[in-house]
PDB file of N, CA and C in Angstrom:
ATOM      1  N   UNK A   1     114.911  50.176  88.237  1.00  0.00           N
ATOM      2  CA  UNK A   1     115.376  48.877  87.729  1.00  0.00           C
ATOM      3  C   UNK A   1     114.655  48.533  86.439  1.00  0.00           C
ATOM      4  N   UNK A   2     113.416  48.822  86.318  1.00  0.00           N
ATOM      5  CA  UNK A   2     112.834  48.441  84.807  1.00  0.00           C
ATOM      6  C   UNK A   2     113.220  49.221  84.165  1.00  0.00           C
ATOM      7  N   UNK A   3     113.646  50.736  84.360  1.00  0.00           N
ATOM      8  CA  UNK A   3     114.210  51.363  83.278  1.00  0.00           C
ATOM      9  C   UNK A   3     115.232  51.010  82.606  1.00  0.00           C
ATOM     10  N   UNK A   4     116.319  50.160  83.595  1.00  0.00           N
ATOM     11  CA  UNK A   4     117.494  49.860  83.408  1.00  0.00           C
ATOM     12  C   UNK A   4     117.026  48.581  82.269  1.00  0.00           C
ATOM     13  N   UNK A   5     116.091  47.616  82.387  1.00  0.00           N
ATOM     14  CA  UNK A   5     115.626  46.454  81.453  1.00  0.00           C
ATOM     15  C   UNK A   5     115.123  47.055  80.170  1.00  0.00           C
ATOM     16  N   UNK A   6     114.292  47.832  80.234  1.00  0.00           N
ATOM     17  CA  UNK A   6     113.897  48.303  79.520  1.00  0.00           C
ATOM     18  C   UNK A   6     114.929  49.271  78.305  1.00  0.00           C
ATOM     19  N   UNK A   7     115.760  49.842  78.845  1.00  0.00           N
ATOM     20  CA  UNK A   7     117.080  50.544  78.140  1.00  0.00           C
ATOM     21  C   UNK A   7     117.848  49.476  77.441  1.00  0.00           C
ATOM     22  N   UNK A   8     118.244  48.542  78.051  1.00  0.00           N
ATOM     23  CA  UNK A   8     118.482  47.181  77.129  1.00  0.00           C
ATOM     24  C   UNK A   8     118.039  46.381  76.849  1.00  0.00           C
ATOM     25  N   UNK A   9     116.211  46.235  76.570  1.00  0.00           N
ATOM     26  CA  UNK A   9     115.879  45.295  75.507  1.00  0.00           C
ATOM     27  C   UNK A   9     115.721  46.378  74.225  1.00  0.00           C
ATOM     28  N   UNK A  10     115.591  47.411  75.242  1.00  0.00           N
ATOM     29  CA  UNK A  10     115.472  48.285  73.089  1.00  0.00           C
ATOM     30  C   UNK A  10     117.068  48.451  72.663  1.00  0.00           C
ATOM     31  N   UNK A  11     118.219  48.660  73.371  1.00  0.00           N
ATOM     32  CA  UNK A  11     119.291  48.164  72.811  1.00  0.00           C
ATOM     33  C   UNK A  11     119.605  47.189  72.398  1.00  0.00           C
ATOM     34  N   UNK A  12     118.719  45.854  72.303  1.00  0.00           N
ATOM     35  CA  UNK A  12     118.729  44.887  71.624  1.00  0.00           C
ATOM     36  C   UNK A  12     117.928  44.710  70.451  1.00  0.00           C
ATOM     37  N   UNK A  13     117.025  45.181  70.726  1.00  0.00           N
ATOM     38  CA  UNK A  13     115.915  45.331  69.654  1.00  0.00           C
ATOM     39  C   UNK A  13     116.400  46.447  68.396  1.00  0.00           C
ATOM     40  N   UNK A  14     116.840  47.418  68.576  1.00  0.00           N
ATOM     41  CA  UNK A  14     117.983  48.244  68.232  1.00  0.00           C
ATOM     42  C   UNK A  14     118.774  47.404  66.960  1.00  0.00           C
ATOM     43  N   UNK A  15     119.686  47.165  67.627  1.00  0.00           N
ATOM     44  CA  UNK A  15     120.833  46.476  67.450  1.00  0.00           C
ATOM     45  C   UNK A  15     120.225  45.596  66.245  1.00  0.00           C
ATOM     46  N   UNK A  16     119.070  44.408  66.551  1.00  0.00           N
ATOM     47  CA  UNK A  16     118.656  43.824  65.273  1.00  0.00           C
ATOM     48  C   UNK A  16     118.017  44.099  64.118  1.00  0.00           C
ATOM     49  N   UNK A  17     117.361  45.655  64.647  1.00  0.00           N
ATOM     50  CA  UNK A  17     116.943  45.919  63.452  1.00  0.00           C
ATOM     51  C   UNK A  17     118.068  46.393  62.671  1.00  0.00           C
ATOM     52  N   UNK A  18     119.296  47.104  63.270  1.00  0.00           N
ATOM     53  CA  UNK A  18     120.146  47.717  62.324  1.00  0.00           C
ATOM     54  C   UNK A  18     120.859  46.706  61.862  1.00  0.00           C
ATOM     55  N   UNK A  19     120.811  45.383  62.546  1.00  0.00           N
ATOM     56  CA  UNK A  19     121.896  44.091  61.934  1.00  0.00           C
ATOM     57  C   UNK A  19     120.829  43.787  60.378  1.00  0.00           C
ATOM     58  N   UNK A  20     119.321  43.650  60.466  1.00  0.00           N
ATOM     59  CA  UNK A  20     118.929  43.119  59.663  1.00  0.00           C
ATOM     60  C   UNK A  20     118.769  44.325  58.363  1.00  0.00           C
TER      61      UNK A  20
END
Protein backbone atom coordinates (compact mmCIF):
# COMPACT_ATOMS: atom_id res chain seq x y z
CA UNK A 1 0.00 0.00 0.00
CA UNK A 2 2.79 2.67 0.49
CA UNK A 3 4.19 1.68 -2.64
CA UNK A 4 1.01 2.28 -4.23
CA UNK A 5 1.20 6.19 -2.35
CA UNK A 6 4.31 6.52 -2.97
CA UNK A 7 4.00 5.70 -7.01
CA UNK A 8 1.55 8.58 -6.99
CA UNK A 9 2.98 11.29 -5.10
CA UNK A 10 6.04 11.07 -7.46
CA UNK A 11 3.46 10.99 -10.28
CA UNK A 12 2.49 14.12 -8.99
CA UNK A 13 5.56 15.53 -8.21
CA UNK A 14 6.43 14.40 -11.78
CA UNK A 15 3.79 15.89 -13.41
CA UNK A 16 4.73 19.48 -11.77
CA UNK A 17 7.92 19.56 -12.46
CA UNK A 18 7.23 18.85 -16.18
CA UNK A 19 4.12 21.43 -15.96
CA UNK A 20 6.61 24.03 -14.58
Amino acid sequence: MKAEIIAVGTEILTGQIVNT
